[in-house]
Protein backbone atom coordinates (compact mmCIF):
# COMPACT_ATOMS: atom_id res chain seq x y z
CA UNK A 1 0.00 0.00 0.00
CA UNK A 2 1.31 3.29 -0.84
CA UNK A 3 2.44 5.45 2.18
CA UNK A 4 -0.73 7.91 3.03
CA UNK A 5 -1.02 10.58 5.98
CA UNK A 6 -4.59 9.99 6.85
CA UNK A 7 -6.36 6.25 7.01
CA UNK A 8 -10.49 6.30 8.00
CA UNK A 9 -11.16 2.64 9.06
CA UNK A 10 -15.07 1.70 8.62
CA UNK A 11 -16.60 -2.12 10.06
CA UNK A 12 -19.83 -3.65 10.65
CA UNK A 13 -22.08 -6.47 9.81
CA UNK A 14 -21.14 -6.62 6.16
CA UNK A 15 -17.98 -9.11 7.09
CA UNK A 16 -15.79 -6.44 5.66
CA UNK A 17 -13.43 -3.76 6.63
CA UNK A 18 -12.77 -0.39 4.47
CA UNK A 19 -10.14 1.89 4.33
CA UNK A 20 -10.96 5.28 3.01
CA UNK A 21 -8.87 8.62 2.31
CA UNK A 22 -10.86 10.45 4.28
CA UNK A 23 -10.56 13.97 2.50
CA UNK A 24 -12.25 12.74 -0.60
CA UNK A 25 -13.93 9.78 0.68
CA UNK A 26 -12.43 7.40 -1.94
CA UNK A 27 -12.22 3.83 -0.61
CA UNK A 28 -8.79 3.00 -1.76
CA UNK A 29 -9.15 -0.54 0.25
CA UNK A 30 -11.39 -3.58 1.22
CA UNK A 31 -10.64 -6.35 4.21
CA UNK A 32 -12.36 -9.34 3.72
CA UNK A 33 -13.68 -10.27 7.70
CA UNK A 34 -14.98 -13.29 6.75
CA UNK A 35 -17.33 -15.84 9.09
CA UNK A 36 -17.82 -12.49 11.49
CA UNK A 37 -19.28 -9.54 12.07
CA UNK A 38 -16.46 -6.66 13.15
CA UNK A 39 -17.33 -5.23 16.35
CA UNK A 40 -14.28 -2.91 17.45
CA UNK A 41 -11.49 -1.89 15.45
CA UNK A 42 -8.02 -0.02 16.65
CA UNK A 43 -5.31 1.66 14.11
CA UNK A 44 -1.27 0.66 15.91
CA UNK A 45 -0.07 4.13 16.63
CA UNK A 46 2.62 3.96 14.09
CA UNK A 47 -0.20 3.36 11.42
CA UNK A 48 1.10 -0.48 10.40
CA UNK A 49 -1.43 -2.37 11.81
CA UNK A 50 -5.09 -2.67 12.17
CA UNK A 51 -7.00 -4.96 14.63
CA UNK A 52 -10.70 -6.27 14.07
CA UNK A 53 -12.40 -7.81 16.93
CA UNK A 54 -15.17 -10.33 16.29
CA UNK A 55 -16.66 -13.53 16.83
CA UNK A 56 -14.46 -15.80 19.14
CA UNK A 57 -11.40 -14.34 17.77
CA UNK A 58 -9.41 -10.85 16.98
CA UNK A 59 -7.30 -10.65 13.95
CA UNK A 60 -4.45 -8.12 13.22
CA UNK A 61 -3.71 -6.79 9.86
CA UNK A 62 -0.89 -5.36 8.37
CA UNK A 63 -1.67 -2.64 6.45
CA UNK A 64 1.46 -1.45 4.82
CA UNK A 65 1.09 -5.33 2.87
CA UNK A 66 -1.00 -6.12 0.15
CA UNK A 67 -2.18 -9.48 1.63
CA UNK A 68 -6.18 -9.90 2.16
CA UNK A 69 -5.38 -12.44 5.35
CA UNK A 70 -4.73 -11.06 8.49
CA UNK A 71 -0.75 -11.18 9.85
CA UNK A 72 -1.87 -12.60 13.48
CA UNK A 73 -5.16 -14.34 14.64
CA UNK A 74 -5.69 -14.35 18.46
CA UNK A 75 -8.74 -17.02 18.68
CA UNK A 76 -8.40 -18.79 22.27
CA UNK A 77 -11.79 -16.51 22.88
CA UNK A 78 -15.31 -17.50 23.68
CA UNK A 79 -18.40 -15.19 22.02
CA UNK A 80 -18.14 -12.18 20.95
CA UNK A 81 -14.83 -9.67 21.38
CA UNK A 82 -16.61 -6.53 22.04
CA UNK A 83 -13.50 -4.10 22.31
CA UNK A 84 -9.70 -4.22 21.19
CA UNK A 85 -6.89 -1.83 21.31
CA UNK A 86 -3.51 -1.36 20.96
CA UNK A 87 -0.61 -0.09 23.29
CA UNK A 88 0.94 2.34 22.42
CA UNK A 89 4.29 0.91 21.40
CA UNK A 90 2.55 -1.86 20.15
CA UNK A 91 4.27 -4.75 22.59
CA UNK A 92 0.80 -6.09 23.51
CA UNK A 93 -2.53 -5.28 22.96
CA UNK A 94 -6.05 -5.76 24.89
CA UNK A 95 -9.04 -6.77 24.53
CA UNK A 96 -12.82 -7.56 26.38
CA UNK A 97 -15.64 -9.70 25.75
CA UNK A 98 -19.34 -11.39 26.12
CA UNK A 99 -17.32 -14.39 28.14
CA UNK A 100 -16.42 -11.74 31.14
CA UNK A 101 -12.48 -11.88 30.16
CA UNK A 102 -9.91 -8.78 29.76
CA UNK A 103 -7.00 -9.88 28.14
CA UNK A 104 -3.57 -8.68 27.94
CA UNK A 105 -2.09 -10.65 24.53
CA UNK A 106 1.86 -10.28 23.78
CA UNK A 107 1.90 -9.12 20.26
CA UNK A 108 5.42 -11.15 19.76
CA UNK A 109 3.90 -14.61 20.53
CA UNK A 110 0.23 -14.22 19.64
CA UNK A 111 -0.21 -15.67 23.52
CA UNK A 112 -2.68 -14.49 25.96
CA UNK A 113 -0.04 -12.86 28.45
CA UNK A 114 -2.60 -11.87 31.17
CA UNK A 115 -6.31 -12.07 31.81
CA UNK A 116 -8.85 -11.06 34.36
CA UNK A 117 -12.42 -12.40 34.78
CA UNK A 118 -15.11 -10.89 36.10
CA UNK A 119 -18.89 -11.75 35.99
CA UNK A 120 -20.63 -10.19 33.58
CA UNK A 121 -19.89 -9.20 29.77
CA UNK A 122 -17.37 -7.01 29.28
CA UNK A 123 -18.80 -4.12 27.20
CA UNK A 124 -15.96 -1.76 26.74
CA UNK A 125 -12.33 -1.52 27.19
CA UNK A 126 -9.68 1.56 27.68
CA UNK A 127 -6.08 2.06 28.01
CA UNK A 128 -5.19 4.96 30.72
CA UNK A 129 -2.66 7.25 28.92
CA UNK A 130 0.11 5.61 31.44
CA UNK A 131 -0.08 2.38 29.06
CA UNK A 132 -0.58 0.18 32.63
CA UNK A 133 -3.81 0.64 33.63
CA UNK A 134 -7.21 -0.21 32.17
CA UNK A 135 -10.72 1.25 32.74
CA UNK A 136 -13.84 -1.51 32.16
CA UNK A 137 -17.02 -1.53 31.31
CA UNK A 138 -19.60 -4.22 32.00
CA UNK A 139 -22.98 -5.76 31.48
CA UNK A 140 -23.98 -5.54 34.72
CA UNK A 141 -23.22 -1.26 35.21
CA UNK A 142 -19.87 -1.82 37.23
CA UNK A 143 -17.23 0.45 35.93
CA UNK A 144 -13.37 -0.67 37.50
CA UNK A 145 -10.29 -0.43 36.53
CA UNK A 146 -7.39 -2.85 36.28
CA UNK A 147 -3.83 -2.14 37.32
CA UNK A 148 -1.29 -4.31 35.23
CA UNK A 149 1.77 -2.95 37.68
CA UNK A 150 -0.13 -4.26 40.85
CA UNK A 151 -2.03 -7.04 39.12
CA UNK A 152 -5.36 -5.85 41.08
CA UNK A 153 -8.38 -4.88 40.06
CA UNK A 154 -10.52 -2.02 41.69
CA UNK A 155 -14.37 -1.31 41.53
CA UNK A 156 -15.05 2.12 40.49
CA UNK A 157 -18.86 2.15 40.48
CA UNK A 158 -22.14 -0.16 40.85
CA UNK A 159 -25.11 0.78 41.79
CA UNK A 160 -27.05 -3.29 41.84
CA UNK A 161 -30.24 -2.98 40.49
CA UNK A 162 -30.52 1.02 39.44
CA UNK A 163 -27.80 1.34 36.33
CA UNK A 164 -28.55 -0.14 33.06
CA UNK A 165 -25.99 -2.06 31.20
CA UNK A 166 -22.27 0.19 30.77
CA UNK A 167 -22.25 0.50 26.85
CA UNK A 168 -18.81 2.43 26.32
CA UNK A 169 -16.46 3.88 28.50
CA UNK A 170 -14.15 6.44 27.58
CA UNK A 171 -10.57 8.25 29.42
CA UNK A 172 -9.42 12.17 28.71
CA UNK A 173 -5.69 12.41 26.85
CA UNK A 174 -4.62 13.97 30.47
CA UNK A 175 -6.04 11.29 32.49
CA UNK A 176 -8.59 13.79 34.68
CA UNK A 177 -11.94 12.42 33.35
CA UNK A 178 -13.83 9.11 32.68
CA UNK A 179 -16.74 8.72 30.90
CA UNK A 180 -19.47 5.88 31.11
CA UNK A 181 -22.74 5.06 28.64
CA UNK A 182 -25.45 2.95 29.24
CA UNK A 183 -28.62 1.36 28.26
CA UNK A 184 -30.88 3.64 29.01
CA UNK A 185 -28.80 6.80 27.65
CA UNK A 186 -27.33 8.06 31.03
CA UNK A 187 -23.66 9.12 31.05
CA UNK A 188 -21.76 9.41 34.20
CA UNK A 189 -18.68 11.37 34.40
CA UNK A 190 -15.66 10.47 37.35
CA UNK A 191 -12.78 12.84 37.98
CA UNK A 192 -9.97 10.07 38.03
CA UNK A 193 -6.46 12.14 38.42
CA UNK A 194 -6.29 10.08 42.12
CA UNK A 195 -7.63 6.64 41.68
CA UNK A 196 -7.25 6.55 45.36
CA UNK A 197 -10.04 8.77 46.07
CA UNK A 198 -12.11 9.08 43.04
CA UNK A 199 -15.43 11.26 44.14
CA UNK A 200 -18.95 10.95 42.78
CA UNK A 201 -19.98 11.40 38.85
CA UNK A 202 -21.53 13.83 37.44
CA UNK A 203 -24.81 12.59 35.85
CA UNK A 204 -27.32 13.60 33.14
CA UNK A 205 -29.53 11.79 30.83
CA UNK A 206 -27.88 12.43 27.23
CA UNK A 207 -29.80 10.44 25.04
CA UNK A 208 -33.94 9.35 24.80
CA UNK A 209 -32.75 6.09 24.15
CA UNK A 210 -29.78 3.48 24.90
CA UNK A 211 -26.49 4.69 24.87
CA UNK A 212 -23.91 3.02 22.15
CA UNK A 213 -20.83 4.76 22.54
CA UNK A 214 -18.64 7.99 24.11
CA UNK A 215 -15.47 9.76 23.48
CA UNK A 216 -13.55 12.61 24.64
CA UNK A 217 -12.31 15.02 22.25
CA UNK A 218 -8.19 14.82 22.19
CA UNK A 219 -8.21 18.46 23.04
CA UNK A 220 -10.09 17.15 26.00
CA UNK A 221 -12.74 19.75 25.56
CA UNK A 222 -15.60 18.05 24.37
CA UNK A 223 -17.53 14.56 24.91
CA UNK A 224 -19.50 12.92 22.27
CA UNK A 225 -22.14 10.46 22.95
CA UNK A 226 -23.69 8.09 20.08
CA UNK A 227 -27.28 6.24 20.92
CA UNK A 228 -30.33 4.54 19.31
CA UNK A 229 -32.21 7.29 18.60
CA UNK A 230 -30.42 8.10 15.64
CA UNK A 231 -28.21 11.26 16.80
CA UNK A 232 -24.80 11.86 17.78
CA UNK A 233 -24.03 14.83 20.14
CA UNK A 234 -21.35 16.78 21.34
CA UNK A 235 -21.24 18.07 25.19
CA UNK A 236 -18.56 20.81 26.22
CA UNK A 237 -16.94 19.20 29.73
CA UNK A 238 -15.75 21.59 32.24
CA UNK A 239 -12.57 20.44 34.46
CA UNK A 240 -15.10 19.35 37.06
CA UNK A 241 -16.99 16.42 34.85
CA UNK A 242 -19.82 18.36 34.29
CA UNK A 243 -21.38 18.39 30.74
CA UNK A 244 -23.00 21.84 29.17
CA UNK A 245 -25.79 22.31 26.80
CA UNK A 246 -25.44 19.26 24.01
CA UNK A 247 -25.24 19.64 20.05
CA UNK A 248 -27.54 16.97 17.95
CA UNK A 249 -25.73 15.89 14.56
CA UNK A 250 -28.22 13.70 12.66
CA UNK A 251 -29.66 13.88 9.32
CA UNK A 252 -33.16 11.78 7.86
CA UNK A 253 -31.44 8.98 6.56
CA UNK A 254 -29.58 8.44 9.83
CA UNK A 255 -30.69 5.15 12.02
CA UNK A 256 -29.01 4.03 15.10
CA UNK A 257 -25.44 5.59 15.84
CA UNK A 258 -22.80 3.03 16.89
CA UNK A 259 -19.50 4.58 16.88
CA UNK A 260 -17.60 8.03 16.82
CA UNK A 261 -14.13 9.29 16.31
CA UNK A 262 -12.98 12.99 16.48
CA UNK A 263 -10.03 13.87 14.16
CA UNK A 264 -7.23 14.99 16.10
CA UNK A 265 -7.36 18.78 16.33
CA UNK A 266 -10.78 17.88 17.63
CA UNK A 267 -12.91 20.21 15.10
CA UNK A 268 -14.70 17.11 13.43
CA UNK A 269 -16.41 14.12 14.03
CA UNK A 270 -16.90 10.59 12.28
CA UNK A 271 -19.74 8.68 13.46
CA UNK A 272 -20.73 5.39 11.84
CA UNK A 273 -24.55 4.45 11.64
CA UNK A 274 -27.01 1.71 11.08
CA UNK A 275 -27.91 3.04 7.36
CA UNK A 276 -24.20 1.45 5.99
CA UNK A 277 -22.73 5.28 6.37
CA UNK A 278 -20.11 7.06 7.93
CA UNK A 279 -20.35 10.67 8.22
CA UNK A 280 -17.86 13.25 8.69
CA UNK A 281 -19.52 16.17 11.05
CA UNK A 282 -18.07 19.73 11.90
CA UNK A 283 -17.94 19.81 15.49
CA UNK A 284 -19.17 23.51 15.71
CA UNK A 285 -21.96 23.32 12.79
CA UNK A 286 -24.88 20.62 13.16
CA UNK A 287 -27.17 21.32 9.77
CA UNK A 288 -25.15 18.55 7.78
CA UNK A 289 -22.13 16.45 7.51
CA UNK A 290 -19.28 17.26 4.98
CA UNK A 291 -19.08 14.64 3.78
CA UNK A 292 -20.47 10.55 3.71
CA UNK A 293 -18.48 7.37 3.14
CA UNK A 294 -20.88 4.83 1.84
CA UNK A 295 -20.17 1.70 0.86
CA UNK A 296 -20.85 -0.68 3.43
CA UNK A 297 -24.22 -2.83 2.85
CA UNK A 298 -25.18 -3.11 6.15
CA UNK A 299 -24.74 -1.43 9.92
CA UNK A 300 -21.21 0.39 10.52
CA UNK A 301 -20.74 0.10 14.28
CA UNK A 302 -16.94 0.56 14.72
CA UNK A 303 -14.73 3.59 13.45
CA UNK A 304 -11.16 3.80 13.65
CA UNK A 305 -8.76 7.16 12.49
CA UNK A 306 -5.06 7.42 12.43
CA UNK A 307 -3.68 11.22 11.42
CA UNK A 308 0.45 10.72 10.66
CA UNK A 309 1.15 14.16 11.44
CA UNK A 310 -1.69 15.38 13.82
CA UNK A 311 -2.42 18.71 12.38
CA UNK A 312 -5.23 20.31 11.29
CA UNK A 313 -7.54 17.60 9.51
CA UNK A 314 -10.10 19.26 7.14
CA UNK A 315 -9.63 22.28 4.84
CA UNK A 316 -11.96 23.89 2.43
């Protein structure tokens, strides 16, 4: 593959994984995922690799190669792989599932290095910006994280019986703020700068209907949330968790909203959508995107960006 600055990943249900040049929205190439559906997909920070989580298994890409088949398959997994991502100098990478496992797999041997189980499905996984700690998500609304220094494991939140299932978690670039979606569209945000003594979130209902995903902005600014009833929207955060007034980005043809990634000066958005289309979205104008990516046949639920020089993204 020729060398290229930008790289807009798009997955889904259609057992296939695009990559687009994302200024012109030309799809320059297709990843056959066969016998699965993708459900998470991270970009290696160098921009060599791509990893697809699916069905029982996670397979890693290299996408500097011309080959169709992945470079590495990691498929000691039961159900479905709900999250993956990389570290950052790509000596192991992570991932969660529907079988209650985080694992910790050593990139040089393909080997499950570590794993914790807990005792619901792990929805969502994040790395902390120290590269040894990660936040979860689950099933049941617990939020923890997991130290991989210490080898323990620490609840942050669960409230039995009240919280709706944790759809998406999501860490700040500075390490001040996590972020929790669930079921039923609430979003919780934590100050987490002392994991010692991490105080009570900030709440407020975001979206009419169940939460699917949420992201900090790199600049650390802004939060987006994704849900079911067919909008993304964009919250400013102030340095105490709490979220101001919220901007709706959705358009007629728009149906559930599964993922979303900002670009990394933080002025647009990607979000990826039950109608088979990605959409790029100016974070300070909500009438229409700039631009779609469609070529998937059916839902697009995970997005994945990688900028080479992270500068300003978009120009007229």
């Amino acid at each position: 593959m020729p060398e290229v600055d930008l790289i807009l990943a798009t997955a889904g249900f259609d057992f296939t994984i695009r990559l687009w040049s994302p200024l012109n929205a030309t799809c320059f190439r297709t990843l056959l995922h066969r016998d699965s559906q993708v459900n998470s997909l991270d970009i290696s920070h160098d921009g060599k690799h791509l990893a697809a989580a699916g069905f029982e298994q996670v397979r890693v890409y290299d996408i500097t190669a011309s080959s169709q088949h992945p470079a590495t398959t990691y498929d000691k997994l039961n159900k479905n792989v709900t999250t993956v991502g990389f570290q950052r100098m790509k000596q192991w990478l992570y991932t969660g599932g529907e079988d209650g496992l985080t694992c910790v797999w050593d990139m040089r041997t393909s080997g499950c290095q570590r794993k914790l189980k807990l005792d619901s499905p792990v929805n969502s996984v994040v790395l902390h910006p120290n590269q040894s700690l990660l936040f979860l998500g689950q099933s049941n609304g617990m939020v923890s994280f997991w130290d991989l220094r210490m080898d323990k494991s620490e609840e942050i939140f669960h409230n039995k019986g009240r919280v709706g299932s944790v759809q998406s978690i999501a860490v700040n670039n500075i390490a001040t703020q996590l972020a929790a979606i669930d079921n039923k569209g609430m979003v919780r945000v934590w100050r987490v700068d002392d994991l010692s003594d991490i105080p009570a979130p900030f709440v407020q209902q975001c979206h009419v209907d169940r939460g699917l995903k949420c992201t900090f902005s790199p600049d650390c600014a802004t939060l987006a949330t994704t849900g079911a009833d067919t909008t993304a929207r964009i919250w400013g955060v102030t340095q105490e968790g709490e979220l101001g007034a919220g901007h709706v980005f959705t358009c007629p043809d728009q149906k559930w909203v599964w993922d979303a990634k900002f670009s990394t000066d933080s002025q647009f958005l990607f979000t990826g959508s039950s109608d088979g289309t990605v959409r790029l979205w100016d974070s300070l104008r909500t009438d229409s995107p700039k631009q779609e990516y469609a070529a998937h046949q059916r839902a697009v639920v995970s997005i994945a960006f990688w900028d080479r020089e992270a500068q300003t993204f978009y120009h007229e």
